[in-house]
C-alpha atoms as a PDB file:
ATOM      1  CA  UNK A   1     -16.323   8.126  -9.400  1.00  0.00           C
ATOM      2  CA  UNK A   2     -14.724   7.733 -12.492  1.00  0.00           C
ATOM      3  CA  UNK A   3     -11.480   6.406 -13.448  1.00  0.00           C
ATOM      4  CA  UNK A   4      -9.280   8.666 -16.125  1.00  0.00           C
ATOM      5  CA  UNK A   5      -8.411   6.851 -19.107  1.00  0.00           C
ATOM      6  CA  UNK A   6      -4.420   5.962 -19.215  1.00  0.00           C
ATOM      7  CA  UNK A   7      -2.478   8.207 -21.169  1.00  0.00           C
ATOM      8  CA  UNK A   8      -0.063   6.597 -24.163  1.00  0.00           C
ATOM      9  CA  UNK A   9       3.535   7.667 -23.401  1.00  0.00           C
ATOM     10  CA  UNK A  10       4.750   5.143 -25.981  1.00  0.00           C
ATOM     11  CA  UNK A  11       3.268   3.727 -29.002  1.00  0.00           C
ATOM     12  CA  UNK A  12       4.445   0.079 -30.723  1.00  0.00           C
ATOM     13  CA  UNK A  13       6.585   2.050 -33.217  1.00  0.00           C
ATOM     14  CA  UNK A  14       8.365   3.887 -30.082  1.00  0.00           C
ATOM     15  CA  UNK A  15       8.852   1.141 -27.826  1.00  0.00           C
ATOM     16  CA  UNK A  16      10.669  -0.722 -30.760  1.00  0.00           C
ATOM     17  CA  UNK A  17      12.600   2.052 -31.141  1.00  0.00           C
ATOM     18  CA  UNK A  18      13.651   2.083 -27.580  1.00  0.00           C
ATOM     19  CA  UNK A  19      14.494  -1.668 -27.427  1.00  0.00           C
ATOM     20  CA  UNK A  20      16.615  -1.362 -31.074  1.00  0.00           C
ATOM     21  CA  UNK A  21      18.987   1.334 -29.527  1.00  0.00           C
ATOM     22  CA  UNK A  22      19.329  -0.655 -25.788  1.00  0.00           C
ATOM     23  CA  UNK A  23      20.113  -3.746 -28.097  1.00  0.00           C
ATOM     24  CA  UNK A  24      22.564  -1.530 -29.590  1.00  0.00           C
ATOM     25  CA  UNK A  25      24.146  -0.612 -26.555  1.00  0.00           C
ATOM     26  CA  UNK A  26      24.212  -3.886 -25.330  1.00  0.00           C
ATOM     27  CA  UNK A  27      26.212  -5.003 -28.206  1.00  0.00           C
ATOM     28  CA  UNK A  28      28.517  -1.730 -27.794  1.00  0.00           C
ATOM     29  CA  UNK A  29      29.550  -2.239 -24.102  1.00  0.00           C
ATOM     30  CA  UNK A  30      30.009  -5.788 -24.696  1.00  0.00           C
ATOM     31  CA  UNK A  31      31.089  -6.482 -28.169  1.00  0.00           C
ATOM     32  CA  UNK A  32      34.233  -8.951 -27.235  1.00  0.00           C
ATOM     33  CA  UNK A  33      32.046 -11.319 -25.115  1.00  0.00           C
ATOM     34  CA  UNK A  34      31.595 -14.794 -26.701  1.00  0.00           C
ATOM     35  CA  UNK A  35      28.065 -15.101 -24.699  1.00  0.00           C
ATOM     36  CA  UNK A  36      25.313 -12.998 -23.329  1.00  0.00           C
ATOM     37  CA  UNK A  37      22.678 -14.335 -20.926  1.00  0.00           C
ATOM     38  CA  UNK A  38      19.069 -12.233 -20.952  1.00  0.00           C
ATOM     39  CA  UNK A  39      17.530 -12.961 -17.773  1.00  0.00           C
ATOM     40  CA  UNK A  40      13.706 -11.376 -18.358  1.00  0.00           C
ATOM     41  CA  UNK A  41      11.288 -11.431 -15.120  1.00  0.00           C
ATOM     42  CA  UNK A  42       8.528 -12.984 -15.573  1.00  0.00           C
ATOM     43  CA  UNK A  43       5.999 -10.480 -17.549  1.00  0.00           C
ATOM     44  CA  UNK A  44       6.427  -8.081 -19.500  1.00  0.00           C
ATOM     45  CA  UNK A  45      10.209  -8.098 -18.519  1.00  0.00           C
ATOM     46  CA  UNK A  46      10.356 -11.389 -20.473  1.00  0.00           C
ATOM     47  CA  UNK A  47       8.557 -10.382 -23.416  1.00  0.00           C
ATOM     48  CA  UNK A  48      10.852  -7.037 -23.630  1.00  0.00           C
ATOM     49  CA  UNK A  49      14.104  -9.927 -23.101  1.00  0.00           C
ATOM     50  CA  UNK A  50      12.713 -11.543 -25.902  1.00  0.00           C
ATOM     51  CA  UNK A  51      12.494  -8.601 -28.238  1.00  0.00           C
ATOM     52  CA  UNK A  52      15.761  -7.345 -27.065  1.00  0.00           C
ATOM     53  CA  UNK A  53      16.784 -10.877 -27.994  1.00  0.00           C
ATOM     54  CA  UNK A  54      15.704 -10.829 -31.478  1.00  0.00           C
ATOM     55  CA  UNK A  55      17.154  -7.399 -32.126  1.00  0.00           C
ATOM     56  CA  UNK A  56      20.305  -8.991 -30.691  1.00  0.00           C
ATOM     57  CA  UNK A  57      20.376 -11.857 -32.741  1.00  0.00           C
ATOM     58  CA  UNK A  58      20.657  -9.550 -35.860  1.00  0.00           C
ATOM     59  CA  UNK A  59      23.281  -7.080 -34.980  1.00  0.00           C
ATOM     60  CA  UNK A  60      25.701  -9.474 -32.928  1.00  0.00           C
ATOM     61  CA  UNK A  61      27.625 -12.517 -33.213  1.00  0.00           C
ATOM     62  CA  UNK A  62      27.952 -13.453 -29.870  1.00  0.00           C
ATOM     63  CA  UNK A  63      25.749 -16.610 -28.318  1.00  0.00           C
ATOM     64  CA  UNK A  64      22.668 -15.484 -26.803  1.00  0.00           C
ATOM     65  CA  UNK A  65      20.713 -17.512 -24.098  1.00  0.00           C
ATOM     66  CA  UNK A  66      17.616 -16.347 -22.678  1.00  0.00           C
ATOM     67  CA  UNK A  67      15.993 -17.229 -19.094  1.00  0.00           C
ATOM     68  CA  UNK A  68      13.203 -16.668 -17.275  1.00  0.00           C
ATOM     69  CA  UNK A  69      13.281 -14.972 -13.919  1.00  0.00           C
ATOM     70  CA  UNK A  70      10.246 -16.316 -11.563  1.00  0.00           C
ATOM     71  CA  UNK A  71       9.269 -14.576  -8.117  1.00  0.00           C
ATOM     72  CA  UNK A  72       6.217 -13.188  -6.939  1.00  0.00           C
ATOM     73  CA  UNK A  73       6.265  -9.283  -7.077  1.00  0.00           C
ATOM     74  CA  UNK A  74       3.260  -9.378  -4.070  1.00  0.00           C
ATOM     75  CA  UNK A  75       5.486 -10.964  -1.071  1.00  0.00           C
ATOM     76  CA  UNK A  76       7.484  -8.547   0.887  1.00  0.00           C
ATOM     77  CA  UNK A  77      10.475 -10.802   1.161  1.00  0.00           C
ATOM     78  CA  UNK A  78      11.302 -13.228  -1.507  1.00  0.00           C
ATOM     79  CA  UNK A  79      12.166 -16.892   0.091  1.00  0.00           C
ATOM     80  CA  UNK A  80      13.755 -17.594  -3.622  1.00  0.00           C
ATOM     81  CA  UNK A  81      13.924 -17.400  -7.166  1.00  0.00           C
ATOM     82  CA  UNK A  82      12.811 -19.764 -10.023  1.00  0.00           C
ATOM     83  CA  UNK A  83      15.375 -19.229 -12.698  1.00  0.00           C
ATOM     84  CA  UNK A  84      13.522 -21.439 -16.232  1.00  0.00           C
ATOM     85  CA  UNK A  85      16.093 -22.085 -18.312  1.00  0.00           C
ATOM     86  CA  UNK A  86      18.795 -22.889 -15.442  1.00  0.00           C
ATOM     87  CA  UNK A  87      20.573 -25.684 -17.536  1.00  0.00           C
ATOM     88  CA  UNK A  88      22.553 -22.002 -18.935  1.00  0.00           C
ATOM     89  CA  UNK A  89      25.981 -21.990 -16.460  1.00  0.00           C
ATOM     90  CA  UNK A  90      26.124 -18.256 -15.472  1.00  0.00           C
ATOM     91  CA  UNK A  91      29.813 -19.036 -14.759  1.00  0.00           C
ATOM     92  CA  UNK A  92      32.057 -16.049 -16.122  1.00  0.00           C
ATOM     93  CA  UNK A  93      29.225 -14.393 -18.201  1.00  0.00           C
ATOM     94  CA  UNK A  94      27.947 -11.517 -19.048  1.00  0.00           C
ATOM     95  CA  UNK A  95      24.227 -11.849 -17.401  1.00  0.00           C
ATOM     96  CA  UNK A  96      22.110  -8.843 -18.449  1.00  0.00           C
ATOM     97  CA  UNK A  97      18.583  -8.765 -16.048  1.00  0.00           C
ATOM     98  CA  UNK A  98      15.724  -7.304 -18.246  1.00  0.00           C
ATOM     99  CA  UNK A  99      12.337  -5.644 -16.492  1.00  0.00           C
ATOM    100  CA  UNK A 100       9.619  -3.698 -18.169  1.00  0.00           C
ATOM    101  CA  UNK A 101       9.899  -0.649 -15.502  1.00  0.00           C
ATOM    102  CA  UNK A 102      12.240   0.192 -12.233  1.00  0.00           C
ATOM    103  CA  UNK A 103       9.627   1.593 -10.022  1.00  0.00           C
ATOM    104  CA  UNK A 104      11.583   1.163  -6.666  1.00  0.00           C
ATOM    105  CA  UNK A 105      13.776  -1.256  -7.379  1.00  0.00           C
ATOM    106  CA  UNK A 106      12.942  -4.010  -4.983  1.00  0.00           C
ATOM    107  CA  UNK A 107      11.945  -6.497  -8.080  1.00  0.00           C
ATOM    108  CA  UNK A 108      15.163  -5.737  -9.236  1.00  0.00           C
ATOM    109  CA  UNK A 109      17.127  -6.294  -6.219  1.00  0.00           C
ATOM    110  CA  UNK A 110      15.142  -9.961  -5.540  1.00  0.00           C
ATOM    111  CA  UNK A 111      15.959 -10.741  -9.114  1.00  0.00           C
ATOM    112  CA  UNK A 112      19.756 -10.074  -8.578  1.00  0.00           C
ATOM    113  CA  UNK A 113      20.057 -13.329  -6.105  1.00  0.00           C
ATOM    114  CA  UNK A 114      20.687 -16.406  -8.140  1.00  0.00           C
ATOM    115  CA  UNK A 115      23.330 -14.909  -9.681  1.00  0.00           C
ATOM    116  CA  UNK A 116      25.265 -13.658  -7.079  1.00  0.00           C
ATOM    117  CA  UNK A 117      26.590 -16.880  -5.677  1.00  0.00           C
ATOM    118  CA  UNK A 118      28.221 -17.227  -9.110  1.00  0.00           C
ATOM    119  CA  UNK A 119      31.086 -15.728 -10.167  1.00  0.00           C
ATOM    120  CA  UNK A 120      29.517 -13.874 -13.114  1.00  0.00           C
ATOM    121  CA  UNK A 121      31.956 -11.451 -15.753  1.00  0.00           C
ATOM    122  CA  UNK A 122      29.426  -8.834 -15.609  1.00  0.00           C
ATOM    123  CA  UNK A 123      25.590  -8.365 -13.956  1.00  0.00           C
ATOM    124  CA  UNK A 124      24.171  -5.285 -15.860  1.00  0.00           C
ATOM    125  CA  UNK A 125      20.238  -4.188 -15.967  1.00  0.00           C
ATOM    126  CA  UNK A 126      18.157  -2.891 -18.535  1.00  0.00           C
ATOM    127  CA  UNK A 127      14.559  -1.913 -18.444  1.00  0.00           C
ATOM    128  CA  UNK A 128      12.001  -0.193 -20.759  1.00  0.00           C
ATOM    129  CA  UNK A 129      10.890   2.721 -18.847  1.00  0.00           C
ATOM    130  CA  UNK A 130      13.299   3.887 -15.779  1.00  0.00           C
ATOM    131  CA  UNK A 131      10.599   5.827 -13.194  1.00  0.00           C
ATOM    132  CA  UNK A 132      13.273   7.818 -11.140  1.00  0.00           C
ATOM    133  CA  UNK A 133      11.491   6.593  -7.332  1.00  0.00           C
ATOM    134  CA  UNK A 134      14.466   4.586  -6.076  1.00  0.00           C
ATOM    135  CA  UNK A 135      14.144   2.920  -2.764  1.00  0.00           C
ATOM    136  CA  UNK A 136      16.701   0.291  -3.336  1.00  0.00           C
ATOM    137  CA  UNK A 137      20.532   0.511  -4.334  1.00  0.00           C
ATOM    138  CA  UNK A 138      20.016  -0.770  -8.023  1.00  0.00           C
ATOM    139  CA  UNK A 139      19.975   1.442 -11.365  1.00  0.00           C
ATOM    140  CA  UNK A 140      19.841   0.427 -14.476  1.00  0.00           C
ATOM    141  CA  UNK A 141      22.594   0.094 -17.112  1.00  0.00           C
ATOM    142  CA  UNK A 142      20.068   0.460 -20.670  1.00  0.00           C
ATOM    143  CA  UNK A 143      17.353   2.449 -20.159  1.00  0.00           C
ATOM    144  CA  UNK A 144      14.531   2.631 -22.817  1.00  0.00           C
ATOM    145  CA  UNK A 145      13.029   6.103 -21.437  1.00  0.00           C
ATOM    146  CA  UNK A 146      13.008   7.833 -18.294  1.00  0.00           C
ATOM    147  CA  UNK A 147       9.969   9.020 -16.711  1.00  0.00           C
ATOM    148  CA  UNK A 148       9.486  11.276 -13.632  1.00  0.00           C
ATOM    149  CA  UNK A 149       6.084  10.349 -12.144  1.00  0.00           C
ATOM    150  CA  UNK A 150       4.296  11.085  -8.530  1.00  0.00           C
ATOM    151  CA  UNK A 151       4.291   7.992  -6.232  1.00  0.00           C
ATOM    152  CA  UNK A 152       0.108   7.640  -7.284  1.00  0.00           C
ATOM    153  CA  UNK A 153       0.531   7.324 -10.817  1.00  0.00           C
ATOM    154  CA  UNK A 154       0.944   3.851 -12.571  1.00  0.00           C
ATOM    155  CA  UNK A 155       3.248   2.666 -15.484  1.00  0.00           C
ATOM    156  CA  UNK A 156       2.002   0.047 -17.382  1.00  0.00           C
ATOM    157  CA  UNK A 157       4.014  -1.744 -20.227  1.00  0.00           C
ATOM    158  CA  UNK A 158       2.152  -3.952 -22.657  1.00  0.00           C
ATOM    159  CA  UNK A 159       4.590  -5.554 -25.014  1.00  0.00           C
ATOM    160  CA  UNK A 160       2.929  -9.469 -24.799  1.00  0.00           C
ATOM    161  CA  UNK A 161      -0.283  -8.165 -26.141  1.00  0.00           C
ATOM    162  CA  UNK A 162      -0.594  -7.469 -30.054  1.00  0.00           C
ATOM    163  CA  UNK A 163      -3.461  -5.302 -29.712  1.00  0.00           C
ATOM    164  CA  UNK A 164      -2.521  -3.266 -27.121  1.00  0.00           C
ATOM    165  CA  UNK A 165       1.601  -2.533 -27.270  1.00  0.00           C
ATOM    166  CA  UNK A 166       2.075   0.364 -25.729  1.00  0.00           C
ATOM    167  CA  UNK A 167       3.308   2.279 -22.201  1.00  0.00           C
ATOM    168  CA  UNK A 168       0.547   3.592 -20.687  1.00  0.00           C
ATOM    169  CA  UNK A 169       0.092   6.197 -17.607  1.00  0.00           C
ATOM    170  CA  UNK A 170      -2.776   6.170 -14.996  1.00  0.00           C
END
């Protein structure tokens, strides 16, 4: 049996498109805040919080802090998560969590716990590609592109690999 090669949805050029206009929103719905904290999940959701980061960091003057969001995708329940960066104090800020794709919206949902013992201004969520399967009560705020797959199909974001950027379907 043979597998089918993936099929390019998005190309670099596209992708940097998509994370230029969320970066633009971003800066649009929160414009009057003094500080924005990017909390990217470990991945491909970091590398997409760095590059909306760096678009960030030329269109707005507000402080920018970036974290990393640790927890293991595989486990069914997550006992807690590893937030790199933690010396940033969440404390009346606008925290932004970033994810390559929202599939079901269970990473999203485990990724939403350290900051909700904190009494954050705002908890928003972007993500590159936005698959339209939700199982959980999360959506995203900034959406790159939305995608209507079937349950077998797989989305895969490379943004951490030079020679390979791209969303790709299998």
């Amino acid at each position: 049996m043979t597998t089918a090669q993936p099929t390019l949805i998005l190309n670099a050029e596209q992708i940097q498109q998509k994370i230029r206009r969320i970066a633009f929103q971003i800066y649009e719905n929160n414009f009057e805040e003094p500080a924005i904290i990017l909390a990217g999940i470990t991945g491909e959701g970091y590398a997409l919080a760095e590059s909306l980061a760096q678009e960030l960091r030329q269109i707005a003057p507000f402080r920018l802090n970036l974290v990393r969001l640790t927890l293991d995708k595989s486990q069914a329940a997550q006992p807690s998560v590893q937030v790199d960066g933690a010396d940033a104090d969440f404390t009346d800020k606008v925290v932004i969590v970033v994810d390559d794709v929202l599939y079901t919206g269970r990473t999203l949902v485990f990724s939403l716990q350290p900051f909700l013992s904190v009494p954050v201004r705002k908890l928003q969520v972007a993500v590159l590609i936005d698959r339209n399967h939700p199982r959980y009560p999360v959506a995203a705020d900034y959406k790159g592109y939305e995608l209507s797959t079937t349950l077998t199909e797989h989305v895969d974001v490379m943004l951490s690999d030079p020679g390979r950027i791209g969303v790709y379907l299998q």
